[in-house]
C-alpha atoms as a PDB file:
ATOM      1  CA  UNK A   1      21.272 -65.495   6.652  1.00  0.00           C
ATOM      2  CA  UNK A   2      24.792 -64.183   6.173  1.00  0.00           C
ATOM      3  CA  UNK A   3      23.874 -62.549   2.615  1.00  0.00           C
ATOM      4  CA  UNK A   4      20.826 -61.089   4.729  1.00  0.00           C
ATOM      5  CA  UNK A   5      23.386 -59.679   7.242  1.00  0.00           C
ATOM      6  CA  UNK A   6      24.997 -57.739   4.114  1.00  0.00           C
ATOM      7  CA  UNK A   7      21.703 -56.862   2.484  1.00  0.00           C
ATOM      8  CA  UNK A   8      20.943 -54.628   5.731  1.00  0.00           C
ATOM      9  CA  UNK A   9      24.429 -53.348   5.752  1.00  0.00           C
ATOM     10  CA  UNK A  10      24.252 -52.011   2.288  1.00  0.00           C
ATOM     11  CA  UNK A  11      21.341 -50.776   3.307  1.00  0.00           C
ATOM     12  CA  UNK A  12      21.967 -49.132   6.206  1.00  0.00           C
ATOM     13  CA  UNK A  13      25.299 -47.783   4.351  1.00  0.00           C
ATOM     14  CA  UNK A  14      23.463 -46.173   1.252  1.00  0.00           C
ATOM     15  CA  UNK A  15      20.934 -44.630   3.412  1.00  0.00           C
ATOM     16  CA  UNK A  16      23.322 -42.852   5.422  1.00  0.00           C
ATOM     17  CA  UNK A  17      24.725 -41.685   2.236  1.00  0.00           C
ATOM     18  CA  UNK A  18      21.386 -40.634   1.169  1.00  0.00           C
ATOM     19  CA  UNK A  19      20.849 -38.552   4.171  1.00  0.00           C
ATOM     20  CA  UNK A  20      24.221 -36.967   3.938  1.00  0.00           C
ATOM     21  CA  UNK A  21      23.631 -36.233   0.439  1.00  0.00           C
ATOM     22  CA  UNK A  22      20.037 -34.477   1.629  1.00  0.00           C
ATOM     23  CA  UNK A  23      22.150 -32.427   4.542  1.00  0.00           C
ATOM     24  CA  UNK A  24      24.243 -31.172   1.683  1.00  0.00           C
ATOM     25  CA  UNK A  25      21.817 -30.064  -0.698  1.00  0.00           C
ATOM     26  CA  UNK A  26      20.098 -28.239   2.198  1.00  0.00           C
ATOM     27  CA  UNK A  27      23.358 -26.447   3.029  1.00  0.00           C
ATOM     28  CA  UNK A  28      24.050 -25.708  -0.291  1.00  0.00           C
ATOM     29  CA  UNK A  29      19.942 -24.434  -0.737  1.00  0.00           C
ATOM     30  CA  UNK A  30      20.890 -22.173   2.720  1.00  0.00           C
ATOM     31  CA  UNK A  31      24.026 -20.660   1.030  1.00  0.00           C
ATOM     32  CA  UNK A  32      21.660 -19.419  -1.693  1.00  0.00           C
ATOM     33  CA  UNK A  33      18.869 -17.650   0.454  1.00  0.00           C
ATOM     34  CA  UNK A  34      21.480 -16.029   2.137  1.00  0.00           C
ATOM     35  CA  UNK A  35      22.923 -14.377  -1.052  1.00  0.00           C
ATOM     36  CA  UNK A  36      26.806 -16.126  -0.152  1.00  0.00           C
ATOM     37  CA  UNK A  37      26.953 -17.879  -3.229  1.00  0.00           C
ATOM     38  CA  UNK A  38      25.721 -16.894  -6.712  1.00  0.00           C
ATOM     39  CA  UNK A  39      22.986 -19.015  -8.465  1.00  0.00           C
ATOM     40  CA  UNK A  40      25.544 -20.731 -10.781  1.00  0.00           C
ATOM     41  CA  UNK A  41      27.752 -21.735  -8.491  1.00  0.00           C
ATOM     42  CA  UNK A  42      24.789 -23.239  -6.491  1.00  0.00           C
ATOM     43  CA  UNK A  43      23.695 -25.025  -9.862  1.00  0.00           C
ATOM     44  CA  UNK A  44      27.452 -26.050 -10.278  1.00  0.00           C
ATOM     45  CA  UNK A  45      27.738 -28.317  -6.729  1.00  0.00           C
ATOM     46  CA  UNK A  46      24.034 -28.721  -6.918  1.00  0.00           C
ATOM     47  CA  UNK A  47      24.454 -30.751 -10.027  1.00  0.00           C
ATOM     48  CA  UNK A  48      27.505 -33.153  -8.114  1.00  0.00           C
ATOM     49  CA  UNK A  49      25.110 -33.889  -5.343  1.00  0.00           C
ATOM     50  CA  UNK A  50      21.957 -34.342  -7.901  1.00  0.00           C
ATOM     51  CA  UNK A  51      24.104 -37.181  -9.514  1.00  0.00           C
ATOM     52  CA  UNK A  52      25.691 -38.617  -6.070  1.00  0.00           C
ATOM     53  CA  UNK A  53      21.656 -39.081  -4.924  1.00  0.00           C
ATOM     54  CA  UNK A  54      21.070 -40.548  -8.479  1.00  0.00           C
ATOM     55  CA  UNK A  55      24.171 -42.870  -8.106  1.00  0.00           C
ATOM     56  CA  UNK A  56      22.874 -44.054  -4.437  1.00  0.00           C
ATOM     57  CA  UNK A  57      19.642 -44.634  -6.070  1.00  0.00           C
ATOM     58  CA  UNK A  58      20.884 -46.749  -8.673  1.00  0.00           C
ATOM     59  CA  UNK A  59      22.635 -48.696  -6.086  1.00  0.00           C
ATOM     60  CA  UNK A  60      19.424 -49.341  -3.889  1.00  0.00           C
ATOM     61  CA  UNK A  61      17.302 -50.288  -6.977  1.00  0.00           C
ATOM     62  CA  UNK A  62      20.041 -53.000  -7.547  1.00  0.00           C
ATOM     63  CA  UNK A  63      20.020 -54.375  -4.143  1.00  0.00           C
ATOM     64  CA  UNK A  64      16.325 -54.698  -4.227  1.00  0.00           C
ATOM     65  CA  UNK A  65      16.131 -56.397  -7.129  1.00  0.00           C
ATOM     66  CA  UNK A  66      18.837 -59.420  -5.722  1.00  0.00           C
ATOM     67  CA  UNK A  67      16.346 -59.371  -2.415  1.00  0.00           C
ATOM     68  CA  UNK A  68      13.376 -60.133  -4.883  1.00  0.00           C
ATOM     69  CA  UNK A  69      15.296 -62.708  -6.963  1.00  0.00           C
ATOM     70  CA  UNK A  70      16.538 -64.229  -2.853  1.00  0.00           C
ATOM     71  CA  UNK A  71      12.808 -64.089  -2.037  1.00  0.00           C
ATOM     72  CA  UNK A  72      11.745 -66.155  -5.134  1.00  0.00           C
ATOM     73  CA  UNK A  73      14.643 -68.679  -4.481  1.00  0.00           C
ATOM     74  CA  UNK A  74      13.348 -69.059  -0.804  1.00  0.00           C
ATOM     75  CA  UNK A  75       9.635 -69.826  -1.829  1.00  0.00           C
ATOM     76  CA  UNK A  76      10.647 -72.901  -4.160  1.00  0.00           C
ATOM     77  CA  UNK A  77      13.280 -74.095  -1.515  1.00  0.00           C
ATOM     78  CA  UNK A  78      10.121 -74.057   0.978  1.00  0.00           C
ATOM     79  CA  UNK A  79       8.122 -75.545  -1.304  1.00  0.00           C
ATOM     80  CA  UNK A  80      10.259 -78.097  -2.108  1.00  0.00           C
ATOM     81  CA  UNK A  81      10.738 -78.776   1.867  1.00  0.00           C
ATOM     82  CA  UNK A  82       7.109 -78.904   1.903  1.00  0.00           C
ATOM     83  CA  UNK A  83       7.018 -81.408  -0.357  1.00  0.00           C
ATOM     84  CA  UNK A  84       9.837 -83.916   0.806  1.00  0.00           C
ATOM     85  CA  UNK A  85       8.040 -83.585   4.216  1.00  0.00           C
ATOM     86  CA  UNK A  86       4.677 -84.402   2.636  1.00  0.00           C
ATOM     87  CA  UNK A  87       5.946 -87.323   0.811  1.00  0.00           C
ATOM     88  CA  UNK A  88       7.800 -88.832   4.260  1.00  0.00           C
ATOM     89  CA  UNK A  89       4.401 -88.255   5.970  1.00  0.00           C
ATOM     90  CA  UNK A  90       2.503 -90.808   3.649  1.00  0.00           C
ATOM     91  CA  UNK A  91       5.025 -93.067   3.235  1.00  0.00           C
ATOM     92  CA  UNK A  92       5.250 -93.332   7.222  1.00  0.00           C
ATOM     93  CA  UNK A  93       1.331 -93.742   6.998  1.00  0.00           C
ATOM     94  CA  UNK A  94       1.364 -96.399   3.891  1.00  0.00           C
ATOM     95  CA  UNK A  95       4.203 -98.190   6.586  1.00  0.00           C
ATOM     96  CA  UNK A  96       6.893 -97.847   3.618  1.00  0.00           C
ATOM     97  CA  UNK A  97       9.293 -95.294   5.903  1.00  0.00           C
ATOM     98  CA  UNK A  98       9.618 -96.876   9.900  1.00  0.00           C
ATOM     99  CA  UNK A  99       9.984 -94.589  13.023  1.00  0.00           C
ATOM    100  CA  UNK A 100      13.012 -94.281  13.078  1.00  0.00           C
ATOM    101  CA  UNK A 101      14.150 -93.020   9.413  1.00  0.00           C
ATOM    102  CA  UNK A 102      10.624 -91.094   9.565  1.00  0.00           C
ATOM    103  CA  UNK A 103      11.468 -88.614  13.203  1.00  0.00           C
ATOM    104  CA  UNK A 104      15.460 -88.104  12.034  1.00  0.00           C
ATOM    105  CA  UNK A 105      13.830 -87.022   8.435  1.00  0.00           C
ATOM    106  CA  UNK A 106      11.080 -85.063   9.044  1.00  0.00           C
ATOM    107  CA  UNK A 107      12.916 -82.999  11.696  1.00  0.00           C
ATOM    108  CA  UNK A 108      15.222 -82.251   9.297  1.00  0.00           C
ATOM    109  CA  UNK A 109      12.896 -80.601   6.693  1.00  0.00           C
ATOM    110  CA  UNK A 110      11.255 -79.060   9.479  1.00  0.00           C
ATOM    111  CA  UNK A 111      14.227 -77.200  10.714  1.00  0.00           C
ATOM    112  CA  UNK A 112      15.135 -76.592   7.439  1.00  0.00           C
ATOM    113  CA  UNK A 113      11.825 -75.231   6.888  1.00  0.00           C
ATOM    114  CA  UNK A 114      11.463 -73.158   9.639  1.00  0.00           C
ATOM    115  CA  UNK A 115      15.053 -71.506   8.844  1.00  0.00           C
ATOM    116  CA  UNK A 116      13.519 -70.694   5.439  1.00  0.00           C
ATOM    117  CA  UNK A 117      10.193 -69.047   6.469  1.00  0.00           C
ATOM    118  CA  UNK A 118      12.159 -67.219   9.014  1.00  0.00           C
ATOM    119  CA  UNK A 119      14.639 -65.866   6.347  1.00  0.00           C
ATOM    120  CA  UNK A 120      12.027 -64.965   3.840  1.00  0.00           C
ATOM    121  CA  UNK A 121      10.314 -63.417   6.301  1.00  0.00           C
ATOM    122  CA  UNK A 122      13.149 -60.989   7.236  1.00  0.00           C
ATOM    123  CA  UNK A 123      13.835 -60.564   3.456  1.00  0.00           C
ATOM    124  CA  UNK A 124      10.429 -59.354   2.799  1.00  0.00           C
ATOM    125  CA  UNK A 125      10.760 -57.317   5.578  1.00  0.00           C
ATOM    126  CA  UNK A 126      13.905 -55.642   4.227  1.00  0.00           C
ATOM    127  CA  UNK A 127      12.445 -55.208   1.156  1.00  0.00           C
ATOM    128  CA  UNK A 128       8.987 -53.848   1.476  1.00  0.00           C
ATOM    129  CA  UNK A 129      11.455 -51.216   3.807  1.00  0.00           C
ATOM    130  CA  UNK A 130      13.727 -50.916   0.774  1.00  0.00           C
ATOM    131  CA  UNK A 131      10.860 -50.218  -1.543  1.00  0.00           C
ATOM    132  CA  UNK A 132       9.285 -47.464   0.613  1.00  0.00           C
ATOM    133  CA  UNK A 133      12.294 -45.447   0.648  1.00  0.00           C
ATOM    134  CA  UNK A 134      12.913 -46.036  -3.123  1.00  0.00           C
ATOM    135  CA  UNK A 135       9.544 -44.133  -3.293  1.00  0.00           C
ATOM    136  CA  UNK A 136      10.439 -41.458  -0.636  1.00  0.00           C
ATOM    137  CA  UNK A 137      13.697 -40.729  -2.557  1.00  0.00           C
ATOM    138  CA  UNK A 138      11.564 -40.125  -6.014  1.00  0.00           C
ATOM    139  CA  UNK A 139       8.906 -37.830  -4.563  1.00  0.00           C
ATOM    140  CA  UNK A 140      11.898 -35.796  -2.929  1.00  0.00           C
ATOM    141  CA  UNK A 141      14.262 -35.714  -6.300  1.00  0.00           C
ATOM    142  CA  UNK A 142      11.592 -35.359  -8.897  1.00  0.00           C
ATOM    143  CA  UNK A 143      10.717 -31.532  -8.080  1.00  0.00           C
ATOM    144  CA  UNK A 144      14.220 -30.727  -7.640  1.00  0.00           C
ATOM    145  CA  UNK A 145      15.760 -31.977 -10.963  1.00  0.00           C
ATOM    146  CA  UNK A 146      12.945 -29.605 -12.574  1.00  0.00           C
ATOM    147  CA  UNK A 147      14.347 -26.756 -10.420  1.00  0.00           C
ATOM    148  CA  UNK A 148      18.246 -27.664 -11.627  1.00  0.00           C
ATOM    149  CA  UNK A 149      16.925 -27.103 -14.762  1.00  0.00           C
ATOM    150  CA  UNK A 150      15.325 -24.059 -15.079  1.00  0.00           C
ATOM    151  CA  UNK A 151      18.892 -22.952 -12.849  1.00  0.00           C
ATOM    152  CA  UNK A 152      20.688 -24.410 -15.553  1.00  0.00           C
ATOM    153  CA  UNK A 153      18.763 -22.534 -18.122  1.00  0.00           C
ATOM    154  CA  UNK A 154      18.634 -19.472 -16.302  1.00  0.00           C
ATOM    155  CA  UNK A 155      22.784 -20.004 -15.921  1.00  0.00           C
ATOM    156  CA  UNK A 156      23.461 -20.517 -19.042  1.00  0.00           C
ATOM    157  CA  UNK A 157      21.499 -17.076 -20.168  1.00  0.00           C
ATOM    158  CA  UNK A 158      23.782 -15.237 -18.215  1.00  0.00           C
ATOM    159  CA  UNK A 159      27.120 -15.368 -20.505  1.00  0.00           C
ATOM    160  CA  UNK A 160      25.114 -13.528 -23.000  1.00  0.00           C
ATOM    161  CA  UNK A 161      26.088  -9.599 -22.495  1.00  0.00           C
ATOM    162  CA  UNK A 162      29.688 -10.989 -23.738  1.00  0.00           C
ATOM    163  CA  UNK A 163      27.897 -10.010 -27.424  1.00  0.00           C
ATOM    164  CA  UNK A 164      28.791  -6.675 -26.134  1.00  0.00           C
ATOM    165  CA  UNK A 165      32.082  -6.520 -27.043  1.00  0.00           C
ATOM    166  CA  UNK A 166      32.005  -5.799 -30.380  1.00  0.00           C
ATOM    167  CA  UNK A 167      30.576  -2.782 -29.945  1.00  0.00           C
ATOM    168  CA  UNK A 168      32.849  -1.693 -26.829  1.00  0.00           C
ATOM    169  CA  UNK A 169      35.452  -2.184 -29.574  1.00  0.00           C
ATOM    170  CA  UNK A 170      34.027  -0.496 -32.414  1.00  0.00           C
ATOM    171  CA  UNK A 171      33.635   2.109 -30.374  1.00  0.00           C
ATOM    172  CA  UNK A 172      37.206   2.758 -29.601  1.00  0.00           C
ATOM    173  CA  UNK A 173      38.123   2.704 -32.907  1.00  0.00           C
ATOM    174  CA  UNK A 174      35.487   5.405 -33.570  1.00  0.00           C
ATOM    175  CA  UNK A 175      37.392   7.430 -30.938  1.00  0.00           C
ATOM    176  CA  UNK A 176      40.918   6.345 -32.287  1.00  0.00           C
ATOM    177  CA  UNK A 177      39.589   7.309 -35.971  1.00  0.00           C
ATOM    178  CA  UNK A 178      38.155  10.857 -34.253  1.00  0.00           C
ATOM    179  CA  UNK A 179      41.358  11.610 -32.591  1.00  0.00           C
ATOM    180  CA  UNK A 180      43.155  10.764 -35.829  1.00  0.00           C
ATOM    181  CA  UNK A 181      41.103  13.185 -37.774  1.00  0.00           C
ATOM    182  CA  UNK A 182      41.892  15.683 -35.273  1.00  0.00           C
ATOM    183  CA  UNK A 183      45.420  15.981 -35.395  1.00  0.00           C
ATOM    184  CA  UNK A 184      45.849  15.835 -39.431  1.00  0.00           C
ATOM    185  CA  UNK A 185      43.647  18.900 -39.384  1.00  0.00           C
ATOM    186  CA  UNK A 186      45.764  20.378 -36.417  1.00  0.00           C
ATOM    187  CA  UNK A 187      48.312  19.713 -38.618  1.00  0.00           C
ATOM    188  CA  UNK A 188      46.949  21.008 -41.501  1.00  0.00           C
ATOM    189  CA  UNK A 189      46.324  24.364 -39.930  1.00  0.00           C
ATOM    190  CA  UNK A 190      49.746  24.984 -38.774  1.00  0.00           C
ATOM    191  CA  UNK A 191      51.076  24.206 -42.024  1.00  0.00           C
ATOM    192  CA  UNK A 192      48.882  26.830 -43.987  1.00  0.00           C
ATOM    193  CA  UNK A 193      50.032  29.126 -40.955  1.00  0.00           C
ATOM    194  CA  UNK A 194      53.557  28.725 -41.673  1.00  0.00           C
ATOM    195  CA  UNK A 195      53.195  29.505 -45.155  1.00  0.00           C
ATOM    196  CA  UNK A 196      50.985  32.314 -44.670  1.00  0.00           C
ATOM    197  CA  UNK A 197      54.260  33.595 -42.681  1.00  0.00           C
ATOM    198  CA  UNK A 198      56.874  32.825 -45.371  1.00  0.00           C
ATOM    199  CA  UNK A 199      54.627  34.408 -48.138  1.00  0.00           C
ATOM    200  CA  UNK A 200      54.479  38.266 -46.008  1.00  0.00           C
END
């Protein structure tokens, strides 16, 4: 029962997380609508609470797999219960077992058993709980990993008027070579001014 005592913990821990991850990714959604953060920075923390969800889920699918294997390991102990107390109720019939040995034995297994059923009940319990949020959690991530990555598509697109720069920069020079040009001939024509002068 003590391992079932931690089983809910974790439980009860990773679904807080869960829900704290969801309040985030809400926030984070409301940011968005309300134009206060650009689309890749929403893709950016997006992306660390996307992983933290996948982490938690991880987590949960690991836990539910040790309350399966507990589950199995409870249904042979009861079986084997069952069987002890089966055997101690025909030798107590074939007179091979007395009273005595008999009512100290078979209340025993029967407390034993009880304890069992009771436990695998709970685990079952905890599980088939378990299990239905494991399915809750897909249906809610699913739709929004396809959303991150048309973001991350769309985000990635947007680095692409960088190309521009050559241009920008050929462009000056064009202006530099223009400006150039300008002042040789400037030049030029106050040279064949000065020796227009010298020659009169």
């Amino acid at each position: 029962m003590q391992k079932l005592i931690s089983w809910k913990l974790s439980f009860r821990r990773l679904s807080e997380e869960y829900e704290l991850a969801k309040k985030k990714k809400d926030a984070l959604g409301n940011l968005l609508s309300a134009g206060k953060i650009s689309q890749s920075t929403h893709s950016l923390f997006d992306r660390e609470i996307q992983d933290a969800m996948a982490e938690i889920a991880n987590q949960r699918k690991a836990l539910l797999e040790k309350m399966a294997s507990k589950m199995m390991e409870l249904d042979e102990q009861i079986k084997t219960l069952e069987i002890l107390v089966a055997k101690f109720e025909i030798q107590h019939v074939t007179g091979e077992v007395d009273d005595q040995i008999y009512q100290r034995e078979t209340d025993l297994l029967s407390m034993g058993l009880e304890t069992a059923r009771q436990e695998l009940d709970a685990v079952q319990e905890a599980v088939n709980q378990l299990s239905n949020s494991n399915v809750m959690m897909q249906q809610e991530t699913e739709p929004q990993t396809q959303g991150n990555e048309a973001a991350e598509v769309e985000f990635l697109e947007e680095p692409a008027p960088a190309a521009e720069k050559e241009p920008l920069e050929t462009a000056e020079e064009t202006a530099v070579e223009k400006i150039e040009i300008a002042a040789e001939a400037q030049n030029s024509e106050s040279g064949a001014k000065s020796e227009e002068k010298q020659e009169t």
